[in-house]
C-alpha atoms as a PDB file:
ATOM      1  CA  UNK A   1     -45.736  41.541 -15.619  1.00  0.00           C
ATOM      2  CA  UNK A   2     -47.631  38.266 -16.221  1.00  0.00           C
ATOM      3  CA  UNK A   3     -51.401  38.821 -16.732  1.00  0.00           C
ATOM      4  CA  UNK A   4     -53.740  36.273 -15.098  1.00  0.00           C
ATOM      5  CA  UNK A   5     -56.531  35.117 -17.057  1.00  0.00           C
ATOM      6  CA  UNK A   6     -59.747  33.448 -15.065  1.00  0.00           C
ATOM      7  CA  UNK A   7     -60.932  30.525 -16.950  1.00  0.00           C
ATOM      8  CA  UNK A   8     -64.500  29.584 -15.718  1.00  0.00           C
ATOM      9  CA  UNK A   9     -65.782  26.209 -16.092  1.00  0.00           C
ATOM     10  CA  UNK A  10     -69.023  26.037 -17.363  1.00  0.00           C
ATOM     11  CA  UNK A  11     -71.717  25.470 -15.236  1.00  0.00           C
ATOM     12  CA  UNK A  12     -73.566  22.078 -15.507  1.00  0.00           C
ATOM     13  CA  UNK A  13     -76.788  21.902 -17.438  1.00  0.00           C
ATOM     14  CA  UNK A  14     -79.912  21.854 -15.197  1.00  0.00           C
ATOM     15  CA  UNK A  15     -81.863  18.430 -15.048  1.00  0.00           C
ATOM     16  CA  UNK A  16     -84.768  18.511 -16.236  1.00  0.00           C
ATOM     17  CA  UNK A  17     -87.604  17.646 -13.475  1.00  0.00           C
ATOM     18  CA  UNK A  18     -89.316  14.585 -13.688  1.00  0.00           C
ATOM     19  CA  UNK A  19     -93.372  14.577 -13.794  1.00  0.00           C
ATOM     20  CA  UNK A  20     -93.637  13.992 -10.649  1.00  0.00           C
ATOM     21  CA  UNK A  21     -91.295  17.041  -9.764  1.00  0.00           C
ATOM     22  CA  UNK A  22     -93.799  19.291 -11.877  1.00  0.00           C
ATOM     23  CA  UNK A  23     -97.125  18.120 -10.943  1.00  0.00           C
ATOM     24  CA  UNK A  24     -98.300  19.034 -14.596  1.00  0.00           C
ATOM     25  CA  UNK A  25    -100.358  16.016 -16.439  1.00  0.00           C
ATOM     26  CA  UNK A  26    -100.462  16.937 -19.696  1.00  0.00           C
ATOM     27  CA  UNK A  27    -103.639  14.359 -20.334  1.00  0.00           C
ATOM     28  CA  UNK A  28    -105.282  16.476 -17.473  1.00  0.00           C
ATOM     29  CA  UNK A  29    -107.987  18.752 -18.836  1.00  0.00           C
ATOM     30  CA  UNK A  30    -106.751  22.644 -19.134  1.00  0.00           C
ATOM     31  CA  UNK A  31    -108.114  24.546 -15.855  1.00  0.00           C
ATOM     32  CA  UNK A  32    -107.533  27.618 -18.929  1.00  0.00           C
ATOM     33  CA  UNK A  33    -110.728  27.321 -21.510  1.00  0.00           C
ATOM     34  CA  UNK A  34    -110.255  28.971 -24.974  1.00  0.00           C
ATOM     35  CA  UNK A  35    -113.499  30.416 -26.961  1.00  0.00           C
ATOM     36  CA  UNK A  36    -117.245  30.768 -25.351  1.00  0.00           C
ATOM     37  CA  UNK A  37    -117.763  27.279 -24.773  1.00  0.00           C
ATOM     38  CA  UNK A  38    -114.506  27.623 -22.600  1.00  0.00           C
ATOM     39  CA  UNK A  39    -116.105  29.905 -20.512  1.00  0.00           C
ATOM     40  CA  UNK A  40    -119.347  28.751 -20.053  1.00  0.00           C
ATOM     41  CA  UNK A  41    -118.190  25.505 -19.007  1.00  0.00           C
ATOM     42  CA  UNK A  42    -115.417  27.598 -16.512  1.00  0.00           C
ATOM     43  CA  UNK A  43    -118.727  29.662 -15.223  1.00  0.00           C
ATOM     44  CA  UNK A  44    -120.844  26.034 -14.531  1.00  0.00           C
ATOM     45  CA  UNK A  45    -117.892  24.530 -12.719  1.00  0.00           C
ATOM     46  CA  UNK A  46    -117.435  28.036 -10.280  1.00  0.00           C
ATOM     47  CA  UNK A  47    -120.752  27.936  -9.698  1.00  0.00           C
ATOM     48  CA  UNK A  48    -121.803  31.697 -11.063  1.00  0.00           C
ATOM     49  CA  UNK A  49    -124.635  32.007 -13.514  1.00  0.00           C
ATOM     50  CA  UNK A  50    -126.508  28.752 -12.468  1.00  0.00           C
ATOM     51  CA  UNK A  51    -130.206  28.617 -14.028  1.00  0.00           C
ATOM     52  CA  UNK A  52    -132.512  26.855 -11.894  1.00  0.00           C
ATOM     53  CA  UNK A  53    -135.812  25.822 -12.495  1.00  0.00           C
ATOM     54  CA  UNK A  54    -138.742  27.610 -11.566  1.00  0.00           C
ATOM     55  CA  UNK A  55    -142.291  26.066 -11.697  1.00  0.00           C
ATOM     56  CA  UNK A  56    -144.908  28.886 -10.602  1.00  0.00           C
ATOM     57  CA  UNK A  57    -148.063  27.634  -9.279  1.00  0.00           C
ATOM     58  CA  UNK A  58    -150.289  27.838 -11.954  1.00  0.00           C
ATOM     59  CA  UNK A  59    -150.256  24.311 -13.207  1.00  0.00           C
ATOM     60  CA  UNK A  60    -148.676  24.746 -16.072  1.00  0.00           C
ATOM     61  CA  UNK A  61    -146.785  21.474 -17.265  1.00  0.00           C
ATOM     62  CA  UNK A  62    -142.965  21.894 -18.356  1.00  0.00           C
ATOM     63  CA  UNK A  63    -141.239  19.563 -20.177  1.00  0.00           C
ATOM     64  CA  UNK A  64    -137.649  17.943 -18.908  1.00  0.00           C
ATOM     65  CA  UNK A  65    -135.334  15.430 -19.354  1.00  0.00           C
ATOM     66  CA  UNK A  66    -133.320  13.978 -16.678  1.00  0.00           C
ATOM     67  CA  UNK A  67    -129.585  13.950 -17.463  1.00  0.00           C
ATOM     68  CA  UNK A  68    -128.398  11.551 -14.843  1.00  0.00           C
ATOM     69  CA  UNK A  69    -130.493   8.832 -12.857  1.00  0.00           C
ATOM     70  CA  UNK A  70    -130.386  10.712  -9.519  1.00  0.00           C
ATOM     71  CA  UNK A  71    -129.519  13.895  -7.599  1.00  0.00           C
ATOM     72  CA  UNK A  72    -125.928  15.486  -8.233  1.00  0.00           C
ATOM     73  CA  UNK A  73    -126.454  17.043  -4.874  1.00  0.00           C
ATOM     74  CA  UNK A  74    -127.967  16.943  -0.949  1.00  0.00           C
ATOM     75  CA  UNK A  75    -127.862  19.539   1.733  1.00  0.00           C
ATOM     76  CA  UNK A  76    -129.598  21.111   4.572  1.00  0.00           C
ATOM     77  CA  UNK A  77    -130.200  24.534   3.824  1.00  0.00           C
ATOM     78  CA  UNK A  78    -131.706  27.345   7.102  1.00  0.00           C
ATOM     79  CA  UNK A  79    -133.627  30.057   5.626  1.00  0.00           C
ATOM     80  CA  UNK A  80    -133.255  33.349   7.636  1.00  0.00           C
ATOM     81  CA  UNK A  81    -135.201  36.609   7.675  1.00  0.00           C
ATOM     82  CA  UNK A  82    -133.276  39.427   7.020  1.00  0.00           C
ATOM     83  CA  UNK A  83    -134.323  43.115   6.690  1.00  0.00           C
ATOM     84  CA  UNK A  84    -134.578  42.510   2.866  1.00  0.00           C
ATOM     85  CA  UNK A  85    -136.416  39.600   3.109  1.00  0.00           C
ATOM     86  CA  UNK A  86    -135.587  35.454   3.462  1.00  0.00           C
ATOM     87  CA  UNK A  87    -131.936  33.931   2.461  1.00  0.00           C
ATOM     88  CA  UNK A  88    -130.887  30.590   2.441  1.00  0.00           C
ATOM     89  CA  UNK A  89    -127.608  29.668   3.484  1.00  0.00           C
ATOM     90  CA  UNK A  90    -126.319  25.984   3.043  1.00  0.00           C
ATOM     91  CA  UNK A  91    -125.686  24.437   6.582  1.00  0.00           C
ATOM     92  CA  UNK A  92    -122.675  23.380   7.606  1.00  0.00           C
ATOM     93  CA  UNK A  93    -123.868  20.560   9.751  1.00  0.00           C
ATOM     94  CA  UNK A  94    -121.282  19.863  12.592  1.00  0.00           C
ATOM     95  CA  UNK A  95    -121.162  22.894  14.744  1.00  0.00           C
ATOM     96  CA  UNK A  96    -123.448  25.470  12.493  1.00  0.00           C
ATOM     97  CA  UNK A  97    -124.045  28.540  14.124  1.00  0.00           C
ATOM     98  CA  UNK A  98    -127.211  28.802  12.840  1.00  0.00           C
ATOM     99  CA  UNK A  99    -128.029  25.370  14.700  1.00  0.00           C
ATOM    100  CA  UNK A 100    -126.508  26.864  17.394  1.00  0.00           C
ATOM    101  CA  UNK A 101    -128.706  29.891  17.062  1.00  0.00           C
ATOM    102  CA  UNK A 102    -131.790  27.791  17.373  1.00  0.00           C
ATOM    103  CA  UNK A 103    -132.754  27.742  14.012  1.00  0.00           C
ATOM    104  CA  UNK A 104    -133.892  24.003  12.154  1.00  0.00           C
ATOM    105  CA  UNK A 105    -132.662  23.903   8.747  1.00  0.00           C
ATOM    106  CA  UNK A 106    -134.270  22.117   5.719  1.00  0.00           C
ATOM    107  CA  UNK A 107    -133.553  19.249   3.227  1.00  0.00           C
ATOM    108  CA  UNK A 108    -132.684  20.261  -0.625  1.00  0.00           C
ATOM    109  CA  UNK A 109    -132.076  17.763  -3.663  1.00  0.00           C
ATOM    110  CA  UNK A 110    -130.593  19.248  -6.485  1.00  0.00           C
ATOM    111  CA  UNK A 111    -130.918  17.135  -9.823  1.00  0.00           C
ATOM    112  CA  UNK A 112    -128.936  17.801 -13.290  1.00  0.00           C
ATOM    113  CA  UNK A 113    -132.437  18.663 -16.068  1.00  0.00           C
ATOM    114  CA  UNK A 114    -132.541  19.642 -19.496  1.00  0.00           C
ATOM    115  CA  UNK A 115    -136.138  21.960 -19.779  1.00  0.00           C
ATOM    116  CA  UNK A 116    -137.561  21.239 -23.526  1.00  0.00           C
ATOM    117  CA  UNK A 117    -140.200  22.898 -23.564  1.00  0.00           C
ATOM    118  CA  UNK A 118    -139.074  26.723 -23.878  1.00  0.00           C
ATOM    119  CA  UNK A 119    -137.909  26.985 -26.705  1.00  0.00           C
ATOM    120  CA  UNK A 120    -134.112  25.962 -27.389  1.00  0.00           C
ATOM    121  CA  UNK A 121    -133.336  23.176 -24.721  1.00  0.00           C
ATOM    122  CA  UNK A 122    -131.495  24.921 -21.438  1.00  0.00           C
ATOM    123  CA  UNK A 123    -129.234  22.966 -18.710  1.00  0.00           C
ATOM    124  CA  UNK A 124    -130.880  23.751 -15.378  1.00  0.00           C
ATOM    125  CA  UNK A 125    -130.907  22.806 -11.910  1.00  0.00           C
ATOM    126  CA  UNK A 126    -133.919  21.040 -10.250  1.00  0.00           C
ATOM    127  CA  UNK A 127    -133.616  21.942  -6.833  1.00  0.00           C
ATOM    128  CA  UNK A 128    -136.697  20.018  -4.873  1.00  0.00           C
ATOM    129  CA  UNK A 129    -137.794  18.910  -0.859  1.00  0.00           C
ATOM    130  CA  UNK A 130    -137.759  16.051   0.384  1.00  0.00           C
ATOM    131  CA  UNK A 131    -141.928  15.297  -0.641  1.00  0.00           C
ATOM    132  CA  UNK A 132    -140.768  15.474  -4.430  1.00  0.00           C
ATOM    133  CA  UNK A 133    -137.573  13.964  -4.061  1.00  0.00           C
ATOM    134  CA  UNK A 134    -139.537  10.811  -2.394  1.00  0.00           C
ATOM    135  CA  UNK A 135    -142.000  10.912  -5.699  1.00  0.00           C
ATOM    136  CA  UNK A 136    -138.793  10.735  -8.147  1.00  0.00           C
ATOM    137  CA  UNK A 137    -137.159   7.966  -5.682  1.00  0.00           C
ATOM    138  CA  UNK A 138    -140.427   6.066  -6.420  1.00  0.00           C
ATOM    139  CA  UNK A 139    -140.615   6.685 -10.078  1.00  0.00           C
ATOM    140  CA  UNK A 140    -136.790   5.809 -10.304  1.00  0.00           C
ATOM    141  CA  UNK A 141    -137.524   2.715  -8.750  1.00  0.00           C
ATOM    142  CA  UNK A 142    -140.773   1.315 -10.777  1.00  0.00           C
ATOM    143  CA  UNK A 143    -139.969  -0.736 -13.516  1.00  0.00           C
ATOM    144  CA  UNK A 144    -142.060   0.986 -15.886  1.00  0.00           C
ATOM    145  CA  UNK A 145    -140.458   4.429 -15.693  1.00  0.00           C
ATOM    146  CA  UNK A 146    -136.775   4.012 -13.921  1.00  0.00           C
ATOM    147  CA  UNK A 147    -134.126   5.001 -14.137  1.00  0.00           C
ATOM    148  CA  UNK A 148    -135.012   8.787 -14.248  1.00  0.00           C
ATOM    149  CA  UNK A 149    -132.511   9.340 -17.275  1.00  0.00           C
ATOM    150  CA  UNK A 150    -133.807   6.290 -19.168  1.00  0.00           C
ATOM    151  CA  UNK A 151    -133.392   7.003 -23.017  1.00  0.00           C
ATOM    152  CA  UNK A 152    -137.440   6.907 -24.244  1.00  0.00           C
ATOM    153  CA  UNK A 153    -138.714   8.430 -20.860  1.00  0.00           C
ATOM    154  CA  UNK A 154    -139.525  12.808 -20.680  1.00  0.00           C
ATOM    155  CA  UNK A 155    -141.340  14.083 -18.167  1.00  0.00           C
ATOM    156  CA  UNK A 156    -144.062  16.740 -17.652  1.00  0.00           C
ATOM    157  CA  UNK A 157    -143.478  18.503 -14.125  1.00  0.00           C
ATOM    158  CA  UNK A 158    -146.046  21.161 -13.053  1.00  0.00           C
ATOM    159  CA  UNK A 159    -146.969  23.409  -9.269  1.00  0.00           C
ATOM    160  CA  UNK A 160    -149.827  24.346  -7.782  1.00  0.00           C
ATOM    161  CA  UNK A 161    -151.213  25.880  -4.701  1.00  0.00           C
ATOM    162  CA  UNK A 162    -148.690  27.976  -2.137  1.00  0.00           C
ATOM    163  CA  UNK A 163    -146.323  27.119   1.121  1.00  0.00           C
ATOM    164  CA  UNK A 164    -148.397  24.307   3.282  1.00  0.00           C
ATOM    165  CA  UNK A 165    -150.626  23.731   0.111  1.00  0.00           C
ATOM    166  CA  UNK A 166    -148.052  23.406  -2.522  1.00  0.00           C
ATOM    167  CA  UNK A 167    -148.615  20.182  -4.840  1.00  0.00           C
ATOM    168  CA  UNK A 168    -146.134  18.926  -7.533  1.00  0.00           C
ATOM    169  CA  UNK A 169    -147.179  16.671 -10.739  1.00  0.00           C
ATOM    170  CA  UNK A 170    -144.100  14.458 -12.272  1.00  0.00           C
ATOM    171  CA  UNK A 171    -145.805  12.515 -15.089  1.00  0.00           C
ATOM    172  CA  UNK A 172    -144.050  10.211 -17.334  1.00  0.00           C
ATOM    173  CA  UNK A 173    -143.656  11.520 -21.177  1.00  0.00           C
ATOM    174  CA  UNK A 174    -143.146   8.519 -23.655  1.00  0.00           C
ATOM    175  CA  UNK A 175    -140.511   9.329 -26.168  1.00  0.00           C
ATOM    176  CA  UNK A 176    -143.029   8.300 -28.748  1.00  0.00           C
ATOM    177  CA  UNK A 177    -145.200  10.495 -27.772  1.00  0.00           C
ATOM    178  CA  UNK A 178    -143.454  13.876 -28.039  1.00  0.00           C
ATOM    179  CA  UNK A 179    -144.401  15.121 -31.305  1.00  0.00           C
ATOM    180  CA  UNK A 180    -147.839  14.542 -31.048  1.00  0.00           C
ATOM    181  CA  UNK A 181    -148.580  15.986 -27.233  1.00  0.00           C
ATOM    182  CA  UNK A 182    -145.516  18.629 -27.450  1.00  0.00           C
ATOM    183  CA  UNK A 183    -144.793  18.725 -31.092  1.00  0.00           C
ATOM    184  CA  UNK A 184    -141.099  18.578 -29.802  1.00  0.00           C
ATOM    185  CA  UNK A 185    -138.860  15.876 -31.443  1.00  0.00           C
ATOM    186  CA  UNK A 186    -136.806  13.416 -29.795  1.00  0.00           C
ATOM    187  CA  UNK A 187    -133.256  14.101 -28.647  1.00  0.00           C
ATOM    188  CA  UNK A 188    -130.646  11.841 -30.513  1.00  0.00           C
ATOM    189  CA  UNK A 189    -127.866  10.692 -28.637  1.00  0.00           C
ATOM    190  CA  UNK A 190    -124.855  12.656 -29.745  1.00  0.00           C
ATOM    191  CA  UNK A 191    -127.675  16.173 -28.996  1.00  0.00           C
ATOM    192  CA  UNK A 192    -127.852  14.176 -25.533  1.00  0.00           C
ATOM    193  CA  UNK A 193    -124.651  13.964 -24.664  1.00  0.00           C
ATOM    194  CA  UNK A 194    -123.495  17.409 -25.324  1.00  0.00           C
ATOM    195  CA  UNK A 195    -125.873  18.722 -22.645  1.00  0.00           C
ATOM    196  CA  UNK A 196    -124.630  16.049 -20.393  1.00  0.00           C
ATOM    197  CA  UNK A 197    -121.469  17.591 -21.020  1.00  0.00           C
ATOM    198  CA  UNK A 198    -122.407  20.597 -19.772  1.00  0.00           C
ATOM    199  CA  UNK A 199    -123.955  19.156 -16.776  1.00  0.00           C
ATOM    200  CA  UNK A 200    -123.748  21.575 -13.338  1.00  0.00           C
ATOM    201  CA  UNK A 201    -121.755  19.943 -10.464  1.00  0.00           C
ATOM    202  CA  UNK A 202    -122.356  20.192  -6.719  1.00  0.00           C
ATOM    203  CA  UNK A 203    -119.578  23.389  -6.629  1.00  0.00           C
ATOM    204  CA  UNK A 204    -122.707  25.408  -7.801  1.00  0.00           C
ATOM    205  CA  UNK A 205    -124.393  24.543  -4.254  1.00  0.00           C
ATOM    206  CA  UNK A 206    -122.389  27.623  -2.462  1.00  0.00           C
ATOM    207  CA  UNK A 207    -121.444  26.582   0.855  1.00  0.00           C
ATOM    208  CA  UNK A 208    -121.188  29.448   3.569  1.00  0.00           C
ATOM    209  CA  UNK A 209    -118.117  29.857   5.569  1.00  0.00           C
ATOM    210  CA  UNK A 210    -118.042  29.749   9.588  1.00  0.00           C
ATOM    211  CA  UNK A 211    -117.170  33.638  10.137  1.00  0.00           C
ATOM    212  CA  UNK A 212    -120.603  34.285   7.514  1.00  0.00           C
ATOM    213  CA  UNK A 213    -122.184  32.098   9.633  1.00  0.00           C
ATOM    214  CA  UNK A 214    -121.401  33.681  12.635  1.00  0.00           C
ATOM    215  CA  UNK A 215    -122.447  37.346  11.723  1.00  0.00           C
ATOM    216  CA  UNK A 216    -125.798  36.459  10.496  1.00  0.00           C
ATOM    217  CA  UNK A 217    -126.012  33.876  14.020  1.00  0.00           C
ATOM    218  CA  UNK A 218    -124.822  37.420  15.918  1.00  0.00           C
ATOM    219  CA  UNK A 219    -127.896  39.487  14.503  1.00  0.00           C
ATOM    220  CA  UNK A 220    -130.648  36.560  14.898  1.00  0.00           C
ATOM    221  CA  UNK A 221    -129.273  36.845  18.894  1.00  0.00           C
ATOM    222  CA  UNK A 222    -129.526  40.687  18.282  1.00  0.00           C
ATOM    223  CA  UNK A 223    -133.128  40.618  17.264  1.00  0.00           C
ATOM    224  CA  UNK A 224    -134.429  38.309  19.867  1.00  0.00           C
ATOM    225  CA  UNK A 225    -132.700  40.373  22.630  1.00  0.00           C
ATOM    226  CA  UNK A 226    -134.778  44.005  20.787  1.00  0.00           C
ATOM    227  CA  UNK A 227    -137.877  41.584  20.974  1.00  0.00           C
ATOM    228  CA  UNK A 228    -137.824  40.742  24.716  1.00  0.00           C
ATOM    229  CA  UNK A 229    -136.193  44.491  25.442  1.00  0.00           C
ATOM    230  CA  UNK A 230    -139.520  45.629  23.433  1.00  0.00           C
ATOM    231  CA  UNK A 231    -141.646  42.881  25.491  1.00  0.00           C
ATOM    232  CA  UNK A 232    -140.588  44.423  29.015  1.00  0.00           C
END
């Protein structure tokens, strides 16, 4: 009895994909970030963790440095009671529920700082109205102190007074001037540049989606129907 033997032909090596098969740029920076600086610069760009600036209303003058020459980011914004008090939620503009709902949202500018004046200097978010955001448009504009970011211009920003009454101070700091008014001294350009670096981009302005929008539309409608129920 003759005894068949198989021979298989080996199978032909796989191409290797092209670039464009992969999609992978290896000059593309790594969406994976080793080490701590790796993850705070993952937490700036998801938009968790962002430190804002806070000015209370006593007058008090803080210290900042404007990392870019204008805003890194404009929205409307509604603010809406809610049994734990007032939210904002970002408006979505063309067909917002919350429009829809009646309500008229506000105008936010958010600018890139760097607050100097607390100890250790701290990335932060400026988020402002439209009043201050006109004063820094000036100020960006005038020869003397523009652009906001210029290298031998700080600035002193201070609050006062409450809601209708609220008043902002932006005065120009000279660079010159630093040690002897804040006995802070100057930021060289490579300290600069590695809080640019870290700068917060418009993903940390958390946009609402529709069905959010919705539900909290659905219990403003609820409430106004218990008001005229009450009113009968």
């Amino acid at each position: 009895m003759v005894r068949r033997t198989t021979v298989r032909r080996p199978a032909p090596a796989a191409e290797e994909p092209e670039e464009d098969d992969t999609g992978y740029d290896e000059d593309a920076e790594s969406v994976v970030r080793p080490g701590w600086e790796g993850y705070r610069t993952t937490k700036q760009k998801s938009g968790y963790g962002a430190e804002f600036l806070r000015l209370d209303d006593s007058g008090e003058q803080t210290l900042i440095r404007f990392l870019e020459p204008g805003p890194f980011a404009s929205f409307r914004q509604h603010w809406i009671d809610r049994s734990s008090g007032k939210r904002s939620w970002v408006c979505i503009e063309d067909d917002c529920p919350l429009c829809s709902a009646g309500d008229t949202p506000g105008f936010r500018i958010a600018f890139n700082v760097l607050v100097l004046s607390d100890g250790k200097p701290q990335n932060k978010v400026w988020e402002v109205g439209p009043r201050v955001a006109e004063q820094l448009e000036a100020k960006a504009k005038d020869k003397r102190t523009g652009p906001l970011d210029r290298a031998d211009i700080y600035w002193a920003v201070s609050r006062t007074g409450k809601k209708s009454k609220t008043a902002y101070s932006i005065d120009p700091v000279k660079e010159r001037d630093l040690e002897e008014d804040w006995e802070i001294a100057p930021l060289d350009e490579k300290t600069i540049k590695i809080y640019t670096n870290k700068m917060y981009e418009p993903s940390v302005i958390k946009v609402p989606t529709v069905k959010q929008l919705k539900e909290i539309a659905a219990e403003m409608m609820d409430e106004v129907f218990e008001d005229e129920d009450d009113d009968e």
